[in-house]
C-alpha atoms as a PDB file:
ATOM      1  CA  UNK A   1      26.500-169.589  57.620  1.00  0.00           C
ATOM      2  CA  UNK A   2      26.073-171.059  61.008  1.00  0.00           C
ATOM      3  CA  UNK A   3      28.508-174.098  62.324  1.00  0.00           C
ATOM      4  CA  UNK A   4      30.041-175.257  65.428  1.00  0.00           C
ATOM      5  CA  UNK A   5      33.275-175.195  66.941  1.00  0.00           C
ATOM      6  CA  UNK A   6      35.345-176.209  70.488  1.00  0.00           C
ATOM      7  CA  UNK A   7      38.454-174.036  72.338  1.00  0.00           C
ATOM      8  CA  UNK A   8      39.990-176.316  73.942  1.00  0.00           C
ATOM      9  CA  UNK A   9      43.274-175.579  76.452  1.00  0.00           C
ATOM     10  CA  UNK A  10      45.498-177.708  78.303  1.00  0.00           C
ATOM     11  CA  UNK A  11      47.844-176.618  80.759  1.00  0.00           C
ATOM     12  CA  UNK A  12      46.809-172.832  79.004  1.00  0.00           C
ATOM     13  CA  UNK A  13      47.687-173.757  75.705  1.00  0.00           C
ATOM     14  CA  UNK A  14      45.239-173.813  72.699  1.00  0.00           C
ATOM     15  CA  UNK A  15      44.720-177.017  71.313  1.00  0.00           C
ATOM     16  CA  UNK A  16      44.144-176.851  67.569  1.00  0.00           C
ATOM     17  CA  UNK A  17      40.957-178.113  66.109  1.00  0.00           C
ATOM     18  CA  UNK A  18      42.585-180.105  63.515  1.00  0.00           C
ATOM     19  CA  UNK A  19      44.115-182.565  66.637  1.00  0.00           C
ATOM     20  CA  UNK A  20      40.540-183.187  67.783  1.00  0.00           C
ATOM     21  CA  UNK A  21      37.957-185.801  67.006  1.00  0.00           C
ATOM     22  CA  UNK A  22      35.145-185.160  69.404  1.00  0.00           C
ATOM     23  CA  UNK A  23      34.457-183.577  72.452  1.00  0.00           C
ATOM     24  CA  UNK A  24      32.087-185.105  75.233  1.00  0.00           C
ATOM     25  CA  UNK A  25      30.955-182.814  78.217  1.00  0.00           C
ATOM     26  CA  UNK A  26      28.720-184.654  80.599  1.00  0.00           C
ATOM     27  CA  UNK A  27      27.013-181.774  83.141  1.00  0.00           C
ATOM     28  CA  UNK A  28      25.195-183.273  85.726  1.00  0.00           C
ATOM     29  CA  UNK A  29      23.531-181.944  88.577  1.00  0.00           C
ATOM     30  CA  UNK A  30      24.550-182.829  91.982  1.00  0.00           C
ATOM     31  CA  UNK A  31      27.380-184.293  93.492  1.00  0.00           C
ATOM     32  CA  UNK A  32      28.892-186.296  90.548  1.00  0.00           C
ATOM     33  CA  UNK A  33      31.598-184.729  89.124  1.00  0.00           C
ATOM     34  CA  UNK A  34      31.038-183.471  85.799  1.00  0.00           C
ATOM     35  CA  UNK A  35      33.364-185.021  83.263  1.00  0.00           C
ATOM     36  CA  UNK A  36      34.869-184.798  79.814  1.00  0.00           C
ATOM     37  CA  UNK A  37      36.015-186.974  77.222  1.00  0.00           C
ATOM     38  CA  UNK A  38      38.026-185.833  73.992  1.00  0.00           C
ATOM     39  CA  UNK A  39      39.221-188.217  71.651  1.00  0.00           C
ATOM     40  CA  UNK A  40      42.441-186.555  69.145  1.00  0.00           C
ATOM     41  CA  UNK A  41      44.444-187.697  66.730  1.00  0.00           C
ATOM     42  CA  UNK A  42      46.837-190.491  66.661  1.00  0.00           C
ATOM     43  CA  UNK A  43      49.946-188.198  67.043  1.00  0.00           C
ATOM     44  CA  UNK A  44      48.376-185.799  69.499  1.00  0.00           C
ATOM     45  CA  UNK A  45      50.939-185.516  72.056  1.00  0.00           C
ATOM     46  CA  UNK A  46      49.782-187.205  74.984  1.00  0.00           C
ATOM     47  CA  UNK A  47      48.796-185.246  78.236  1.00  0.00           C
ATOM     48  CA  UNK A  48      49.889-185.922  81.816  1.00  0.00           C
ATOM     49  CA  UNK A  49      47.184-186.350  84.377  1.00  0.00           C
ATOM     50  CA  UNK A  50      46.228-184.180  86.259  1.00  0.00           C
ATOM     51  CA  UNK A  51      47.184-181.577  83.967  1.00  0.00           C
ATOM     52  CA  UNK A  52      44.144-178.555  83.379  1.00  0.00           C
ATOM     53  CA  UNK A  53      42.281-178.717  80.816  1.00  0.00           C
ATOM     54  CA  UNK A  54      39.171-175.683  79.753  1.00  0.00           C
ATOM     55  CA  UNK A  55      36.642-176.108  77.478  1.00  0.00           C
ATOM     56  CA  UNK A  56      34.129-173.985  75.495  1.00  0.00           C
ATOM     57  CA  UNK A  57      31.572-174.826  72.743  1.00  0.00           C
ATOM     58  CA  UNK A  58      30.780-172.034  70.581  1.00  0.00           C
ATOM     59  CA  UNK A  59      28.710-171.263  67.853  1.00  0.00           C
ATOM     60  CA  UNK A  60      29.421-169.707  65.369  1.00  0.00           C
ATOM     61  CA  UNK A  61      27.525-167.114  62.333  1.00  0.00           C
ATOM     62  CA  UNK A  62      30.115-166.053  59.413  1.00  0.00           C
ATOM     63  CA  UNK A  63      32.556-166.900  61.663  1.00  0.00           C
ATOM     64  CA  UNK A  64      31.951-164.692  64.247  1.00  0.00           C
ATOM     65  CA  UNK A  65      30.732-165.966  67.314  1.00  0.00           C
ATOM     66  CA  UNK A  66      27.039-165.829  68.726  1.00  0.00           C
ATOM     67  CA  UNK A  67      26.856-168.002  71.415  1.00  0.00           C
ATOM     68  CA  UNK A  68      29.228-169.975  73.677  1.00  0.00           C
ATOM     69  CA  UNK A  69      29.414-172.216  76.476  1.00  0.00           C
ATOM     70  CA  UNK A  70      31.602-172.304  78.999  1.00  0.00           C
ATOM     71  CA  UNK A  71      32.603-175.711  80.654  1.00  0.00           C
ATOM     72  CA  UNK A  72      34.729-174.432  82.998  1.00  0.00           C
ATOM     73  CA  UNK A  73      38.203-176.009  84.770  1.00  0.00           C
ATOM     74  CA  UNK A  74      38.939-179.768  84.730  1.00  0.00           C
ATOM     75  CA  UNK A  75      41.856-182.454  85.540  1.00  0.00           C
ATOM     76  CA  UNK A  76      42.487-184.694  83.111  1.00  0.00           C
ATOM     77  CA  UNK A  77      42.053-188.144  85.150  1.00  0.00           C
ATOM     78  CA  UNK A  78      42.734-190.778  82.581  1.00  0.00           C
ATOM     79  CA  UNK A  79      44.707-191.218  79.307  1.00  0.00           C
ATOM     80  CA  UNK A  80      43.796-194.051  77.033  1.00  0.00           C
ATOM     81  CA  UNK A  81      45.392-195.593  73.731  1.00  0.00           C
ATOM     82  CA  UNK A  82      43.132-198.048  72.403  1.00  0.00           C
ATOM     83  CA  UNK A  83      44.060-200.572  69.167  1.00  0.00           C
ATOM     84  CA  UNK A  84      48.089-199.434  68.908  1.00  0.00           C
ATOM     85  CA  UNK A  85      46.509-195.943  67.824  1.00  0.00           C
ATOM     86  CA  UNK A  86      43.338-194.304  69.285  1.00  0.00           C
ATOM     87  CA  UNK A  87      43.742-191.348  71.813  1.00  0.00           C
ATOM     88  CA  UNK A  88      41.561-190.176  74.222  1.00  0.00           C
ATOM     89  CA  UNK A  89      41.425-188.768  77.717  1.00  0.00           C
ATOM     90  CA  UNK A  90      38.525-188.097  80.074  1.00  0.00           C
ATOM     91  CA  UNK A  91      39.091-185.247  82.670  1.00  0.00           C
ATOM     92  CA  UNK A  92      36.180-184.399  86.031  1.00  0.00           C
ATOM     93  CA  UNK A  93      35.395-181.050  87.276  1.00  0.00           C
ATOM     94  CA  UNK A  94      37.359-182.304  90.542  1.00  0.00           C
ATOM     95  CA  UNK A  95      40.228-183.235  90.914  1.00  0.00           C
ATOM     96  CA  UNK A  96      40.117-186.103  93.397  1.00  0.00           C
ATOM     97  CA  UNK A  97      42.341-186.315  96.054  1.00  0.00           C
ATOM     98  CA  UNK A  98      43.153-187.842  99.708  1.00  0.00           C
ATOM     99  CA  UNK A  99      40.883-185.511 101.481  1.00  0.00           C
ATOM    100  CA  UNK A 100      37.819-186.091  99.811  1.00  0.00           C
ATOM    101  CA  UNK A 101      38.827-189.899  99.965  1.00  0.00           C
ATOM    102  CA  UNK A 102      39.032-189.378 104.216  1.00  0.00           C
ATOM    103  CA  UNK A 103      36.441-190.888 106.559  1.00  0.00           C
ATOM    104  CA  UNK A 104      36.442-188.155 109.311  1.00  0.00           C
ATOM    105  CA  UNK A 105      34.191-187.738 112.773  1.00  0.00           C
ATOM    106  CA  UNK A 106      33.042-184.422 113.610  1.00  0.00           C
ATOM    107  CA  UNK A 107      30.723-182.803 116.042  1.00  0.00           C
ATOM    108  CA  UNK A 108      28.859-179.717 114.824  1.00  0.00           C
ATOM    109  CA  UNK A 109      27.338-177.809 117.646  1.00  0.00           C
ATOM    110  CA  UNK A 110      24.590-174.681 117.468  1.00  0.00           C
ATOM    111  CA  UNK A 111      26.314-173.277 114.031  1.00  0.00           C
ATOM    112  CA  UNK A 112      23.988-172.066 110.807  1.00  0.00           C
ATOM    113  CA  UNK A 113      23.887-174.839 108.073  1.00  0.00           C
ATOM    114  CA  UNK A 114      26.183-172.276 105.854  1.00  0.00           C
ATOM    115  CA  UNK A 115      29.097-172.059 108.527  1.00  0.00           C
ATOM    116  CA  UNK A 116      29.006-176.099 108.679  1.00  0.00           C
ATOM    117  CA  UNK A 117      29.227-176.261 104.976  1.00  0.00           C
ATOM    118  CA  UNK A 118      32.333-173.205 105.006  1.00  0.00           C
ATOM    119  CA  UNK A 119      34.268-175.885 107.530  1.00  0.00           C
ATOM    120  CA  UNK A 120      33.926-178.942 105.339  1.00  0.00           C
ATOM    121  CA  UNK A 121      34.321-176.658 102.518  1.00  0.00           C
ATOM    122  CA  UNK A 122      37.675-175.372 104.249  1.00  0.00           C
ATOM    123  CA  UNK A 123      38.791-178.710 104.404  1.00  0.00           C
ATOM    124  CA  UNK A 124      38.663-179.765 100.839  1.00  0.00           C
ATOM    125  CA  UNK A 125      40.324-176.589  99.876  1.00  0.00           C
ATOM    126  CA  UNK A 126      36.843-175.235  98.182  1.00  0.00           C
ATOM    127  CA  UNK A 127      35.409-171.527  98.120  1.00  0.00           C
ATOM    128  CA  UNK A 128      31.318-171.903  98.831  1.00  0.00           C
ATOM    129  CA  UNK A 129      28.755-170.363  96.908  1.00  0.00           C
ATOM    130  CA  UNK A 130      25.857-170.486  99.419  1.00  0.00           C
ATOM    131  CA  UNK A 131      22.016-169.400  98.634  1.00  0.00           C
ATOM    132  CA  UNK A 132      19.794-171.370 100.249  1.00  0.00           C
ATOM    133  CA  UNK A 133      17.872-172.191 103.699  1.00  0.00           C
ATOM    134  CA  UNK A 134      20.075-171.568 106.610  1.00  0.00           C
ATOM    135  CA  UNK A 135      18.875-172.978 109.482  1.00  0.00           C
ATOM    136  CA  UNK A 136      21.011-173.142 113.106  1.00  0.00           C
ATOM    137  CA  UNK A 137      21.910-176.676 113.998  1.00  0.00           C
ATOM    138  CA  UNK A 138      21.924-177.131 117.230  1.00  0.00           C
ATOM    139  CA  UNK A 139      23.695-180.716 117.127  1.00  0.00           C
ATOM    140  CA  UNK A 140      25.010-182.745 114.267  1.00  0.00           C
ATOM    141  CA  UNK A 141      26.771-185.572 113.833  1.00  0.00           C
ATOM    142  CA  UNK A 142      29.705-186.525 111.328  1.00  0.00           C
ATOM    143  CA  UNK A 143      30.543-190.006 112.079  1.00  0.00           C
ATOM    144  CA  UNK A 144      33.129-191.941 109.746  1.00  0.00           C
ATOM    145  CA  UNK A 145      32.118-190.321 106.922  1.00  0.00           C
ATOM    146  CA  UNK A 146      33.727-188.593 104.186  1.00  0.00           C
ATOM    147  CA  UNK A 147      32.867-184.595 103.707  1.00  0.00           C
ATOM    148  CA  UNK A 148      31.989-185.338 100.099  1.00  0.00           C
ATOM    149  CA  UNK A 149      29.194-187.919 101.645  1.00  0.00           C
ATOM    150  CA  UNK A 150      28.466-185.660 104.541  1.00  0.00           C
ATOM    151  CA  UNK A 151      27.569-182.585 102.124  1.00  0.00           C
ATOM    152  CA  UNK A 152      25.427-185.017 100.069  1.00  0.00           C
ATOM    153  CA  UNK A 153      23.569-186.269 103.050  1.00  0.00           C
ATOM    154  CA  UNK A 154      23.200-182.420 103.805  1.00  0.00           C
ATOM    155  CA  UNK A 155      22.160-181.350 100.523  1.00  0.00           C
ATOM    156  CA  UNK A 156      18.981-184.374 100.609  1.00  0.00           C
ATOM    157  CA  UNK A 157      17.916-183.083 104.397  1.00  0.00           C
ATOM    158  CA  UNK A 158      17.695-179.864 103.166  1.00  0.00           C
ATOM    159  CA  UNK A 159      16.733-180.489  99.431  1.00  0.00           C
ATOM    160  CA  UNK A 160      19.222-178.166  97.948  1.00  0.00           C
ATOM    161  CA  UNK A 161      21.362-178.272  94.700  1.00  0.00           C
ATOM    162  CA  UNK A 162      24.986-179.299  95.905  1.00  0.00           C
ATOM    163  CA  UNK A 163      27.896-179.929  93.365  1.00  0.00           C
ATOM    164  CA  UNK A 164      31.255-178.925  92.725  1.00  0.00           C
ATOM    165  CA  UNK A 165      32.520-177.194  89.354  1.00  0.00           C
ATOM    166  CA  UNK A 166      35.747-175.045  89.503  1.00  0.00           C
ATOM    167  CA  UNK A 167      36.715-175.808  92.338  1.00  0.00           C
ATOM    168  CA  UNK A 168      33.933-173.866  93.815  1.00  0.00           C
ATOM    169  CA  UNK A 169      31.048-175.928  96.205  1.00  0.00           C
ATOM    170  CA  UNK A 170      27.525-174.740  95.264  1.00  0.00           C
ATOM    171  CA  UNK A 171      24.895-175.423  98.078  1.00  0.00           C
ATOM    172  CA  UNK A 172      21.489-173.859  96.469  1.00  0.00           C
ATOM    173  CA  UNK A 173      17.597-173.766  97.037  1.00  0.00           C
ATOM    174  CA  UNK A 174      16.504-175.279  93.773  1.00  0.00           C
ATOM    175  CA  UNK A 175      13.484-173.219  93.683  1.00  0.00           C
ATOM    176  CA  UNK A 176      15.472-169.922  93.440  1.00  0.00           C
ATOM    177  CA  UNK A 177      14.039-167.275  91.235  1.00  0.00           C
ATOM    178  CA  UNK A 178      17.613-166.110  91.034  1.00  0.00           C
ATOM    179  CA  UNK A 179      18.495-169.694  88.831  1.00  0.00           C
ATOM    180  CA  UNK A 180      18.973-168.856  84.804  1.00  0.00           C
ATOM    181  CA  UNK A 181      15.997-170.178  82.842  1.00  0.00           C
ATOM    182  CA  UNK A 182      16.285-171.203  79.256  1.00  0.00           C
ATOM    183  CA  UNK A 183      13.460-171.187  76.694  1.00  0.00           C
ATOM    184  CA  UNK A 184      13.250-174.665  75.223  1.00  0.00           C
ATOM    185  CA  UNK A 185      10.660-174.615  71.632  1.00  0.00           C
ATOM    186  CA  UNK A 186       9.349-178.059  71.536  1.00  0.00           C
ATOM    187  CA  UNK A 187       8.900-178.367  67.404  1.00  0.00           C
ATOM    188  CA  UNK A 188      12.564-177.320  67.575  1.00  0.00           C
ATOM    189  CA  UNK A 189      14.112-180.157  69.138  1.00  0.00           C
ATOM    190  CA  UNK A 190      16.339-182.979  67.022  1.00  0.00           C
ATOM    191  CA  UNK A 191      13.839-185.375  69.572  1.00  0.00           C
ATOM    192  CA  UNK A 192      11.914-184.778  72.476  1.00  0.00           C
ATOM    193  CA  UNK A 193       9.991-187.030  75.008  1.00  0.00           C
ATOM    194  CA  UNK A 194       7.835-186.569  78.084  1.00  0.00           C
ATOM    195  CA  UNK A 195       6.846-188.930  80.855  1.00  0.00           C
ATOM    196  CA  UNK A 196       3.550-189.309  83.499  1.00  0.00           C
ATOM    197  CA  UNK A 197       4.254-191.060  87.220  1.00  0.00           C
ATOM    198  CA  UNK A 198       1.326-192.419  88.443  1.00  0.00           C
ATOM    199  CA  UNK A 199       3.857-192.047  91.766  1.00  0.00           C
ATOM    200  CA  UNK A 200       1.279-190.206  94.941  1.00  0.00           C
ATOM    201  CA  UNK A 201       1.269-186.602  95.398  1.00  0.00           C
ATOM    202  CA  UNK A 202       1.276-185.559  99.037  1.00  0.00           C
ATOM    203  CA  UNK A 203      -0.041-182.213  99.813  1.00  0.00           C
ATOM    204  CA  UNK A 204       1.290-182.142 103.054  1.00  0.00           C
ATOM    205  CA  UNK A 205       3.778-183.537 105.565  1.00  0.00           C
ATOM    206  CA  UNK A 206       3.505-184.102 109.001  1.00  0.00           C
ATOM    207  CA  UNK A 207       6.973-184.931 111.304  1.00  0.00           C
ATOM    208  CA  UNK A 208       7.448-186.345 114.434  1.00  0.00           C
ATOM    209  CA  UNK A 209      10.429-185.496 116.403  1.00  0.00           C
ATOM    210  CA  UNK A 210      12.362-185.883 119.876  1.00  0.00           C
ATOM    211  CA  UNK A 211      12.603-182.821 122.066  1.00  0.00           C
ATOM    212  CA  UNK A 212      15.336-182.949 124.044  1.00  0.00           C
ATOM    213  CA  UNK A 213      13.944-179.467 126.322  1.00  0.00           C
ATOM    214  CA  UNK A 214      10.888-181.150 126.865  1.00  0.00           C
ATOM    215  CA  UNK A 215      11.382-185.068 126.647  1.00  0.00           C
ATOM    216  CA  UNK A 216       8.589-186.340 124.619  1.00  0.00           C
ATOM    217  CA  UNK A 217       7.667-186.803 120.641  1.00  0.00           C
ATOM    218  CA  UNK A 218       6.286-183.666 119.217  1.00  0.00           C
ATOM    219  CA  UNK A 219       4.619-183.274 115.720  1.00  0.00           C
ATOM    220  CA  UNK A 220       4.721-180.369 113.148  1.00  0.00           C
ATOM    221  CA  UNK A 221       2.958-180.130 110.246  1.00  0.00           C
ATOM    222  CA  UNK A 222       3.715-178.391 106.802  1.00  0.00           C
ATOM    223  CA  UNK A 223       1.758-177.936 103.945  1.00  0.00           C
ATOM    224  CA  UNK A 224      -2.107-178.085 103.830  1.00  0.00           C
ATOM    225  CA  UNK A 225      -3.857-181.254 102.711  1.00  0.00           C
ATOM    226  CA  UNK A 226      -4.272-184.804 102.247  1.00  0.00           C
ATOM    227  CA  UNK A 227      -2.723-187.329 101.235  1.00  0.00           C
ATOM    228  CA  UNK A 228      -0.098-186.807 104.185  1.00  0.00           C
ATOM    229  CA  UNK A 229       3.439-187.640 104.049  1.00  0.00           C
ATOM    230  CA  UNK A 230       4.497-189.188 107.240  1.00  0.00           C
ATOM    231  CA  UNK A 231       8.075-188.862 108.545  1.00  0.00           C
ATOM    232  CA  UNK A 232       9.012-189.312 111.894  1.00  0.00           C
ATOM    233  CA  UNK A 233      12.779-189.381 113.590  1.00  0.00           C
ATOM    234  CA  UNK A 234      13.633-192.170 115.987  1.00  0.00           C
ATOM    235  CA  UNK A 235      16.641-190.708 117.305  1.00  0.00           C
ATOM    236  CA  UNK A 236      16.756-188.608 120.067  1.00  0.00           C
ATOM    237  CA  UNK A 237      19.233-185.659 118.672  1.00  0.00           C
ATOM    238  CA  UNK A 238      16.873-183.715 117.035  1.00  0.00           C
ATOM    239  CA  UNK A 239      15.380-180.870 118.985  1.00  0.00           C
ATOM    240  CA  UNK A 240      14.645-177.586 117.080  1.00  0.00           C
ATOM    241  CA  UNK A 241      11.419-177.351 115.594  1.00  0.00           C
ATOM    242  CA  UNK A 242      12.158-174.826 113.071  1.00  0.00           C
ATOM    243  CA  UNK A 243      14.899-177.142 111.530  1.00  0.00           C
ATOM    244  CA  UNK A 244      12.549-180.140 111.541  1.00  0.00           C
ATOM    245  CA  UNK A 245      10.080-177.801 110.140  1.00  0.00           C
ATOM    246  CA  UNK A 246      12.112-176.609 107.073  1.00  0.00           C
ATOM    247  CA  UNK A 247      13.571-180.752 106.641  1.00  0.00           C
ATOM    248  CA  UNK A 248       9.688-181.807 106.588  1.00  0.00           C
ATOM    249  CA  UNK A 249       9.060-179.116 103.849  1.00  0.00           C
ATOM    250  CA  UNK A 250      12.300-180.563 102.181  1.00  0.00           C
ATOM    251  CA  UNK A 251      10.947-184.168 102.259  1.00  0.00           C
ATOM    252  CA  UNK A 252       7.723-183.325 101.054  1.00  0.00           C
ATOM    253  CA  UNK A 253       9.163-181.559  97.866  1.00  0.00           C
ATOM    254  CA  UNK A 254      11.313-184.367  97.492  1.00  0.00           C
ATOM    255  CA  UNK A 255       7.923-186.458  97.088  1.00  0.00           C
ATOM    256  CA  UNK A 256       7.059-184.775  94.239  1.00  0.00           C
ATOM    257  CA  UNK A 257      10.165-185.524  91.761  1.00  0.00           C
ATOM    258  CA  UNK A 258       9.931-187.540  89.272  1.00  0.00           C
ATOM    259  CA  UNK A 259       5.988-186.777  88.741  1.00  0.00           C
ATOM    260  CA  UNK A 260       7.099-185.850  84.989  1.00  0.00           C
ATOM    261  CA  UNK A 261      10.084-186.780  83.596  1.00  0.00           C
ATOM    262  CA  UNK A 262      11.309-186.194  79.911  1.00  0.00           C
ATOM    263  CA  UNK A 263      14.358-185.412  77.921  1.00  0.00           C
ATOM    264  CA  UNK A 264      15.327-182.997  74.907  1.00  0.00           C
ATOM    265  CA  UNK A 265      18.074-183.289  72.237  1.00  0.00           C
ATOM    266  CA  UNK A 266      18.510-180.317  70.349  1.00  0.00           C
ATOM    267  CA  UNK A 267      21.454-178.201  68.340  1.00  0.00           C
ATOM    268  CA  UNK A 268      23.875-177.009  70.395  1.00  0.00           C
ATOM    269  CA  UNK A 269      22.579-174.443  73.080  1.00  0.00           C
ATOM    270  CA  UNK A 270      23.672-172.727  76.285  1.00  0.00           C
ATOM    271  CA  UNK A 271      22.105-174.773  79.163  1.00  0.00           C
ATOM    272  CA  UNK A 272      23.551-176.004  82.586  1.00  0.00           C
ATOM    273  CA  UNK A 273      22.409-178.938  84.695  1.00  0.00           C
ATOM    274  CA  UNK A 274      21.011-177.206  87.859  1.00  0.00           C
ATOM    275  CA  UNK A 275      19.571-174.493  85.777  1.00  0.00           C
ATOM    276  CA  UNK A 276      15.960-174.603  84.491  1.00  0.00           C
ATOM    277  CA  UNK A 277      14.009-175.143  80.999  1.00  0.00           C
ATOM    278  CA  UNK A 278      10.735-173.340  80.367  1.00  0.00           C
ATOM    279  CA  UNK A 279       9.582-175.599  76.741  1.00  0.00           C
ATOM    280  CA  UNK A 280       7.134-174.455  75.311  1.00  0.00           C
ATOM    281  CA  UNK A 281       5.063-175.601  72.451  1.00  0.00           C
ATOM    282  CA  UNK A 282       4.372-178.877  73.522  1.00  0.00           C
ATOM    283  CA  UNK A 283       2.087-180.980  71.561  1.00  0.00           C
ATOM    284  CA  UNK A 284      -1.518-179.038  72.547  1.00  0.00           C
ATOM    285  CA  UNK A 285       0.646-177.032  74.964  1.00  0.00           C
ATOM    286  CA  UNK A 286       0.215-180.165  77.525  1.00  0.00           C
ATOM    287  CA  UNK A 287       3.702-180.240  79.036  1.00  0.00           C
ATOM    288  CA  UNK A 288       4.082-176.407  78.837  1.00  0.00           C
ATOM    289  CA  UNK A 289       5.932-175.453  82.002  1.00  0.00           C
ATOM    290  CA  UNK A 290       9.292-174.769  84.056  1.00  0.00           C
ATOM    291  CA  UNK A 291      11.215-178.016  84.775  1.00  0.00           C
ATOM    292  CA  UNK A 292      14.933-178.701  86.288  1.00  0.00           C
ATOM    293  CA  UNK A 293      17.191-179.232  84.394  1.00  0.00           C
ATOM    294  CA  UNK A 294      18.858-182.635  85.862  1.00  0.00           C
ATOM    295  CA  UNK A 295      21.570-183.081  83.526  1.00  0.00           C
ATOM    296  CA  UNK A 296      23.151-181.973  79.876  1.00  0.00           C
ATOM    297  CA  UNK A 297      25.371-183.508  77.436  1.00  0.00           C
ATOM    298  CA  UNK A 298      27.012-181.721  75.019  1.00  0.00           C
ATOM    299  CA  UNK A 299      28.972-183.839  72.235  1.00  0.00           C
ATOM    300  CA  UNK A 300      30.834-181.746  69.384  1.00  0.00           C
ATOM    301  CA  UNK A 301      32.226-184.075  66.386  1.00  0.00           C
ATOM    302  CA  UNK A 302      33.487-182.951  63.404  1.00  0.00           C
ATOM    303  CA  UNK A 303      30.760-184.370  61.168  1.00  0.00           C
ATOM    304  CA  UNK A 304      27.891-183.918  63.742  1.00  0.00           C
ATOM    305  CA  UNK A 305      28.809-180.486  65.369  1.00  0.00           C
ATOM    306  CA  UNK A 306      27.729-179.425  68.610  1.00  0.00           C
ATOM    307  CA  UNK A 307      24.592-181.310  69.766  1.00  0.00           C
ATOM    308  CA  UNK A 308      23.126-180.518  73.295  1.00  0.00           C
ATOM    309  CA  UNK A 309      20.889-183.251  74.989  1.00  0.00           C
ATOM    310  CA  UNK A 310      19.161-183.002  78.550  1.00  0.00           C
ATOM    311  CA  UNK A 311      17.537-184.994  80.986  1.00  0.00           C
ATOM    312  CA  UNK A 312      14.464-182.497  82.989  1.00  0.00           C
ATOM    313  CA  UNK A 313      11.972-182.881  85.871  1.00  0.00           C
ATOM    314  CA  UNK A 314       9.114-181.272  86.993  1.00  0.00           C
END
């Protein structure tokens, strides 16, 4: 017999399953910070924020369990008693503090995009995962800006997959082979629902830029193709052609999202935002294919166990 369950711990201690209602993870890829929201009984003993709390969804098979998913370390944020009775408290994958919250200047000067990202990393008190382009920088600015911000703004030059979960900052090419891929079968899904842009596909890029050896506008050009995607840089920092070259391939990728757009809802499965679907099965096979997986939702309930719903791109 298969049914669901949750393990739920706060401040290391096993919460029993009797004491809880439902169980909301929201997993979202990015810089948001991934949240959840429990709701418990009336006489649950209220927690303390920015106390831990761990999650895991399992499956289980005659009670043994065949699949799980690990949320991974929270702080529980709010604490909320609503009508003299309900409980519930929502906890992020971050626990925000005063140095995320500070607008700071900075200079970066001829450093690799990873060291820059170890600094601000350093900062917030975050180990770095880092897999991605790394280009040198030969001058940056950080100007009145938080780090959080400053990583974002990063992460969109670049086009990589930033976000923070356990306290860990993940900067990562979101076309790596390495990512997990999940196989998603279509005529399986609770509901499922694709979506056609008529938005313009550029084949190729072409970026004009300031360098500073030389003193004039320059142009490079990446992919092959019309129509062209035209970017050009009116400030006069930029001066290294092989950055500008991998940002113009960046931009033109960027271009692309949202072609096809669609979402999934099925029973509970092991699937991370940031990682990838391959569905298959499609009505006539026509939306066969790998997409990113943007964000997941998991909700358990007692009388609706675990259901697992995700938003995908091409």
């Amino acid at each position: 017999m298969v049914n669901h369950a949750v393990a739920l711990k706060i401040n290391n201690e096993m919460i029993k399953i009797d004491n809880i209602l439902s169980v909301t993870f929201n997993d979202v890829a990015g810089s948001k910070s991934d949240r959840v929201t429990v709701k418990v009984v009336p006489t649950f003993k209220r927690p303390k924020p920015s106390t831990k709390l761990e999650l895991i969804f399992v499956r289980l098979n005659n009670n043994k369990v065949v699949e799980s998913l690990e949320c991974g370390l929270f702080h529980i944020q709010t604490i909320t008693r609503a009508n003299n009775q309900d409980l519930s408290f929502t906890a992020t994958g971050v626990e925000f503090n005063d140095k995320q919250k500070n607008k700071l200047s900075h200079h970066y000067k001829d450093a690799k995009l990873s060291n820059i990202v170890d600094i601000v990393a350093d900062r917030l008190g975050h180990k770095v995962k880092f897999k991605t382009v790394n280009p040198m920088i030969t001058s940056l600015n950080q100007t009145e800006e938080t780090d959080i911000n400053f990583l974002e703004r990063l992460a969109n030059d670049y086009n990589v997959l930033f976000s923070i979960k356990n306290d860990i900052i993940y900067f990562i090419n979101k076309n790596d082979d390495s990512l997990p891929t999940f196989t998603v079968e279509a005529p399986l899904c609770k509901s499922i629902s694709i979506k056609h842009s008529s938005k313009t596909y550029y084949k190729s890029a072409l970026s004009s830029y300031w360098d500073i050896r030389d003193g004039e506008f320059k142009n490079v050009t990446v992919g092959k193709g019309s129509p062209v995607l035209k970017i050009k840089y009116n400030s006069k920092t930029y001066q290294d052609e092989a950055d500008i070259k991998i940002k113009a391939q960046a931009k033109l990728d960027q271009s692309s999202k949202g072609l096809v757009q669609g979402s999934f809802s099925t029973s509970g499965m092991k699937i991370y935002a940031g990682t990838r679907a391959n569905l298959l099965n499609t009505f006539n096979n026509e939306d066969d294919g790998i997409y990113s997986c943007e964000s997941c939702t998991h909700t358990w309930s007692r009388g609706g166990g675990w259901v697992s719903s995700v938003e995908i791109e091409n």
